[in-house]
Structure formats: structure tokens, C-alpha cells
C-alpha atoms as a PDB file:
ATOM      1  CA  UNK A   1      95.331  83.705 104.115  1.00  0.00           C
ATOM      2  CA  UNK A   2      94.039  84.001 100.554  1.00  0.00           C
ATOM      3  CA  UNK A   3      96.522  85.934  98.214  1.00  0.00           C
ATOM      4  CA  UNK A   4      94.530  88.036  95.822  1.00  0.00           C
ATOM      5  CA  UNK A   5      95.304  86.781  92.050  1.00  0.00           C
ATOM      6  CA  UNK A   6      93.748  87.454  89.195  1.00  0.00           C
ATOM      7  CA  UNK A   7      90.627  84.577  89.736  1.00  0.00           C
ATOM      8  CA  UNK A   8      90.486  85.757  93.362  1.00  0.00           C
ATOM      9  CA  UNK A   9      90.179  89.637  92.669  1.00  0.00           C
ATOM     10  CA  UNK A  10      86.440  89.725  91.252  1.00  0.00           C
ATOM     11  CA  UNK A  11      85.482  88.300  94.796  1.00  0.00           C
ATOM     12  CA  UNK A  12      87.752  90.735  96.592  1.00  0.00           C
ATOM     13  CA  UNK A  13      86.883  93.557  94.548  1.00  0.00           C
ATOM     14  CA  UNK A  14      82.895  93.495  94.267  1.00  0.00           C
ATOM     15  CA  UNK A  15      82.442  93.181  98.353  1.00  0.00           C
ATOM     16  CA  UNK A  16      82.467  96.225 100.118  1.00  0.00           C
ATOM     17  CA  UNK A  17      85.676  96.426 102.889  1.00  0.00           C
ATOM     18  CA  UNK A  18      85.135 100.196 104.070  1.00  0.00           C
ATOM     19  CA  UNK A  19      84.971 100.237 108.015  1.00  0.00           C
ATOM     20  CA  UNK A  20      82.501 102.515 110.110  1.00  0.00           C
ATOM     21  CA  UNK A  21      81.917 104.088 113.419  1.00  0.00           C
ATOM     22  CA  UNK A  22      78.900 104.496 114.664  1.00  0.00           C
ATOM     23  CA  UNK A  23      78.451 108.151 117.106  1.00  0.00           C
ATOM     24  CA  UNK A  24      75.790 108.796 119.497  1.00  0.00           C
ATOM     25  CA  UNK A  25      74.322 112.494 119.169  1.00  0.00           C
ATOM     26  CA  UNK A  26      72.041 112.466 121.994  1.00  0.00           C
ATOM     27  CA  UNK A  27      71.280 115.903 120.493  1.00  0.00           C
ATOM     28  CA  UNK A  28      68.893 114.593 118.517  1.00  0.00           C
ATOM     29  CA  UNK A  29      67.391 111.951 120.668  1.00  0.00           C
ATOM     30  CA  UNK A  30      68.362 109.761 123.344  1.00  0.00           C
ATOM     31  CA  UNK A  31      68.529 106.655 120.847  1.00  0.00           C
ATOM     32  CA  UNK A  32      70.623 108.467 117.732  1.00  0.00           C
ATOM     33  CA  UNK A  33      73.203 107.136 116.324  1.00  0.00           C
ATOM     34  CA  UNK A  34      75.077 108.215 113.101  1.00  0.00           C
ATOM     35  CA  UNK A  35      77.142 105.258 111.330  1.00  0.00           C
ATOM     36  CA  UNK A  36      80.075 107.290 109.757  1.00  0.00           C
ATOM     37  CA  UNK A  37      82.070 105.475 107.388  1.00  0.00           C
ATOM     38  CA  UNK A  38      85.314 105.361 105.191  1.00  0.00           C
ATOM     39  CA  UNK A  39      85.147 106.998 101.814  1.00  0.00           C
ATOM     40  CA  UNK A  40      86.094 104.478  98.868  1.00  0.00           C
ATOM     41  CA  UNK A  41      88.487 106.842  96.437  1.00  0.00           C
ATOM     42  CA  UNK A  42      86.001 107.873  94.214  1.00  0.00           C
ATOM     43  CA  UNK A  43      84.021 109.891  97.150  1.00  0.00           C
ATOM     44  CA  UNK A  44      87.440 110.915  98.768  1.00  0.00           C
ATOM     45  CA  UNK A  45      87.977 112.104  95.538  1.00  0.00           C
ATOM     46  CA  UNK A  46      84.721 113.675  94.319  1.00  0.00           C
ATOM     47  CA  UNK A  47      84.954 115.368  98.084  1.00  0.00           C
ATOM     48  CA  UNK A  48      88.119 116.773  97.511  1.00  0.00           C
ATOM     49  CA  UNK A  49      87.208 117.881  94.104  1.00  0.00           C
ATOM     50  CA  UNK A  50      84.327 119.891  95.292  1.00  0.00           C
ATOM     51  CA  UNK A  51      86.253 121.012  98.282  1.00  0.00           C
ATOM     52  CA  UNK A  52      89.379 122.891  96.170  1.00  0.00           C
ATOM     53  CA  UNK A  53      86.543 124.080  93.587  1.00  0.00           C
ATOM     54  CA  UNK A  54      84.619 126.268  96.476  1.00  0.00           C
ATOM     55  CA  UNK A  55      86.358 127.245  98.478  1.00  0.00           C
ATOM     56  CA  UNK A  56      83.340 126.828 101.190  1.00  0.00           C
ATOM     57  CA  UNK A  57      82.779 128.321 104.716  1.00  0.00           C
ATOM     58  CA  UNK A  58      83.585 125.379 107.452  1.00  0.00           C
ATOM     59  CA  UNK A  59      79.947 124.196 108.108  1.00  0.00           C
ATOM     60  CA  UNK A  60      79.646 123.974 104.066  1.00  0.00           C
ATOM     61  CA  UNK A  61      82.851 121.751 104.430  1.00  0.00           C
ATOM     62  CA  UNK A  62      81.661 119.572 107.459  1.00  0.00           C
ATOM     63  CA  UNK A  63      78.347 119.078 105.650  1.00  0.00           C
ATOM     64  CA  UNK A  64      79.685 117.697 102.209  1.00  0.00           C
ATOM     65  CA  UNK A  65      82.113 115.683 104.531  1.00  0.00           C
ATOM     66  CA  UNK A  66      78.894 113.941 106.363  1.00  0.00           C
ATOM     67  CA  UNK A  67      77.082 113.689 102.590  1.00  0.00           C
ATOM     68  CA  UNK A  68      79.895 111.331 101.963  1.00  0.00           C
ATOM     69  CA  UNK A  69      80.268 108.994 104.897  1.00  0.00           C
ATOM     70  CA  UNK A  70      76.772 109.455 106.756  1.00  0.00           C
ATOM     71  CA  UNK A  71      75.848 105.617 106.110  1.00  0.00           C
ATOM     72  CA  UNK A  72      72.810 103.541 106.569  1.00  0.00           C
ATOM     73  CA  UNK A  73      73.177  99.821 108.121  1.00  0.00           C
ATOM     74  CA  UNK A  74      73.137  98.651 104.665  1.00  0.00           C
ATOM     75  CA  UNK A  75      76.554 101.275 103.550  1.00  0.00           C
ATOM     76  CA  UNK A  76      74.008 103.223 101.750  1.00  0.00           C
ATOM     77  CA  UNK A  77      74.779 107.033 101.970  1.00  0.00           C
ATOM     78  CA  UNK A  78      71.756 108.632 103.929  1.00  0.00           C
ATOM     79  CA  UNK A  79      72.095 112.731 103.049  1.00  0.00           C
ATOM     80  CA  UNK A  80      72.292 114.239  99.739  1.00  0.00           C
ATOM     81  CA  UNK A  81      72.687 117.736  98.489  1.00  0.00           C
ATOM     82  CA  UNK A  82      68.955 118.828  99.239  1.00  0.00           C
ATOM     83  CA  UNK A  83      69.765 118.401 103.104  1.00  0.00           C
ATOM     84  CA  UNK A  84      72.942 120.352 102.967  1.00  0.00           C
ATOM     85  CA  UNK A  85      71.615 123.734 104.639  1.00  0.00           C
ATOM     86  CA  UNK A  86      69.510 121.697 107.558  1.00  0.00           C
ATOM     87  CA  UNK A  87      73.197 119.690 108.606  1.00  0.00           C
ATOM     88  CA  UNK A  88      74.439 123.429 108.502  1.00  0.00           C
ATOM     89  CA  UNK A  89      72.015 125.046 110.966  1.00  0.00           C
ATOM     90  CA  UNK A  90      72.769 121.754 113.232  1.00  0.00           C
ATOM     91  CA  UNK A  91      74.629 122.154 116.557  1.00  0.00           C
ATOM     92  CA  UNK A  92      78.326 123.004 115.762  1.00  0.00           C
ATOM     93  CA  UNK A  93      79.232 120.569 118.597  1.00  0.00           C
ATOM     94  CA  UNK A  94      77.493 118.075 116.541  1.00  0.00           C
ATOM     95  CA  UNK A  95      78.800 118.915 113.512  1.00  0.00           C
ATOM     96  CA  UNK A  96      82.772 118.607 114.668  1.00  0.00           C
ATOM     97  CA  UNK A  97      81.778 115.466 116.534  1.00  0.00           C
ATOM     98  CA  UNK A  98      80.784 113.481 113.485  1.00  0.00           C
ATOM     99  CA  UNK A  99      83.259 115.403 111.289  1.00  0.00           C
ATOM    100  CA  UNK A 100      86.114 114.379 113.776  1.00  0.00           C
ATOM    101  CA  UNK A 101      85.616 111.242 113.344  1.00  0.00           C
ATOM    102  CA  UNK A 102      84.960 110.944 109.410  1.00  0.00           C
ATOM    103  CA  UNK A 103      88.868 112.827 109.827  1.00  0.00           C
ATOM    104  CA  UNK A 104      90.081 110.679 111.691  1.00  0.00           C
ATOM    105  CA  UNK A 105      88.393 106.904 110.367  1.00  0.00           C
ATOM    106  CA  UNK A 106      89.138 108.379 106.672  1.00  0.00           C
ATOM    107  CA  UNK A 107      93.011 108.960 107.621  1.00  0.00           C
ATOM    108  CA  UNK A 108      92.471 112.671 106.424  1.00  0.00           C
ATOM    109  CA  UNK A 109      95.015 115.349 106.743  1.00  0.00           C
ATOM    110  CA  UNK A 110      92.344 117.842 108.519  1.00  0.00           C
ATOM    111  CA  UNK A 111      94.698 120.926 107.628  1.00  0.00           C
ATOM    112  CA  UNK A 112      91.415 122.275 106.400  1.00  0.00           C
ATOM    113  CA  UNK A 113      89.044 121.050 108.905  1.00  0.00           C
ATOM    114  CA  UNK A 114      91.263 121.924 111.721  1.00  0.00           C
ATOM    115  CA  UNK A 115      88.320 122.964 114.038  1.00  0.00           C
ATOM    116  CA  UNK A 116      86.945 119.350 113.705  1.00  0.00           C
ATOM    117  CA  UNK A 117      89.684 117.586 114.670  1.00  0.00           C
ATOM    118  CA  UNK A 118      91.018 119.472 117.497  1.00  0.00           C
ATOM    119  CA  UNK A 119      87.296 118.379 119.046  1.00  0.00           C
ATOM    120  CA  UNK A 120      88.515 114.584 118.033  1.00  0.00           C
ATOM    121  CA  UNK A 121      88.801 113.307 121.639  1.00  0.00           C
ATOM    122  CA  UNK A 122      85.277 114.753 122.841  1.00  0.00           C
ATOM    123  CA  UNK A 123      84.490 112.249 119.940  1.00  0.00           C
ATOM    124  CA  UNK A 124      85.529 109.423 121.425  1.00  0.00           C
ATOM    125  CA  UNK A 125      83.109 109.552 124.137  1.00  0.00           C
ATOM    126  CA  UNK A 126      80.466 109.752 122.260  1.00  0.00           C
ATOM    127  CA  UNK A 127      81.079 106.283 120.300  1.00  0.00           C
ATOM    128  CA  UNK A 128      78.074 103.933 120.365  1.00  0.00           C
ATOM    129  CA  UNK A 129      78.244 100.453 122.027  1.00  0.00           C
ATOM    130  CA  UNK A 130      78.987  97.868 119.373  1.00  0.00           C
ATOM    131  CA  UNK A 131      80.553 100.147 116.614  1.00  0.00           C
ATOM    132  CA  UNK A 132      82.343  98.378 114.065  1.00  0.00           C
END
């Protein structure tokens, strides 16, 4: 087991060691799957941020949550702000799948996303083969 010290931690702390999930939404084709992954602190925080500034409606909420851990293969985020309103007019099914499991992956406290995570276990069946 390698203890991290101080020559060790560059090493440690320059590889990327966020999990993901990856969701099928046969919603949008019999093939989709959406990688969902952790948030490192600064998105938790910058999410959280935004979150307690707004005040938003839920689908506002569930939409910045997938802008933040919506990943590619490569951990690179896949929406931005410009596709905000399209995730909103998405299936709200949909939505609380994904969101249910950013929640739950991310080790949230979904006081304010209760809607998402009481759909959590309808999540579960939806998990692709082979997530990570």
C-alpha cells in the first residue's frame, strides 16, 4: 500500500480518482448511455454556490446537477450552460433517473432534490453493463 508523503502526493494528486456510473436512457435511443460521475470539490462547490444563489425551479436544479457530472469516456464534462433549457424540456423520468444517481454516487444530502432521489431505486435498473 503506498502511504501518500510529500514525494508521493504530486503523483496522487495530478491523476484523476472520481468514480462514475454509467445509466442507460433508452429514451433517447436503444444504445444511450450517460456516464455520470463524482464532482471533485470545486464543482460540488461551484454547484452549490449557484444552487443557494437562485433559488431555481427543480428541473433548473437537476439540469446544473447533470452540467456537472454528465462525463465523456475521457472525464470530460459533456453539457454546458447553452444546453441547459433542452435537459429541461427532457422527460422528467429521465431527468430524476440521472439526477438520482449523481445524489446518490456524489454522497449528496438530496434535502433539495427530494423528488430525484425518492426515484433512486427505478435508477438502479437502468445501470449499464460494465459501469465503473
Amino acid at each position: 500500500m503506498k502511504t501518500l508523503s510529500r514525494h508521493s502526493k504530486k503523483d496522487i494528486l495530478t491523476e484523476r480518482h472520481l468514480k462514475t456510473e454509467a445509466v442507460a436512457v433508452p429514451e433517447w435511443g436503444s444504445d444511450v448511455c450517460v456516464l455520470i460521475s463524482e464532482m471533485s470539490g470545486l464543482a460540488r462547490d461551484a454547484f452549490y454556490a449557484k444552487k443557494d444563489a437562485e433559488n431555481p425551479p427543480i428541473s433548473r436544479s437537476q439540469s446544473d446537477l447533470l452540467l456537472a457530472t454528465v462525463v465523456d469516456e475521457s472525464g470530460k464534462l459533456v453539457f454546458d450552460e447553452t444546453d441547459i433549457e433542452a435537459l429541461r424540456a427532457q422527460s422528467s423520468a429521465v431527468l430524476d433517473r440521472l439526477v438520482a444517481v449523481a445524489v446518490r454516487i456524489n454522497g449528496m444530502h438530496a434535502e433539495s432534490l427530494e423528488d430525484a432521489e425518492k426515484n433512486s431505486e427505478t435508477a438502479l435498473s437502468f445501470l449499464c453493463p460494465n459501469s465503473t
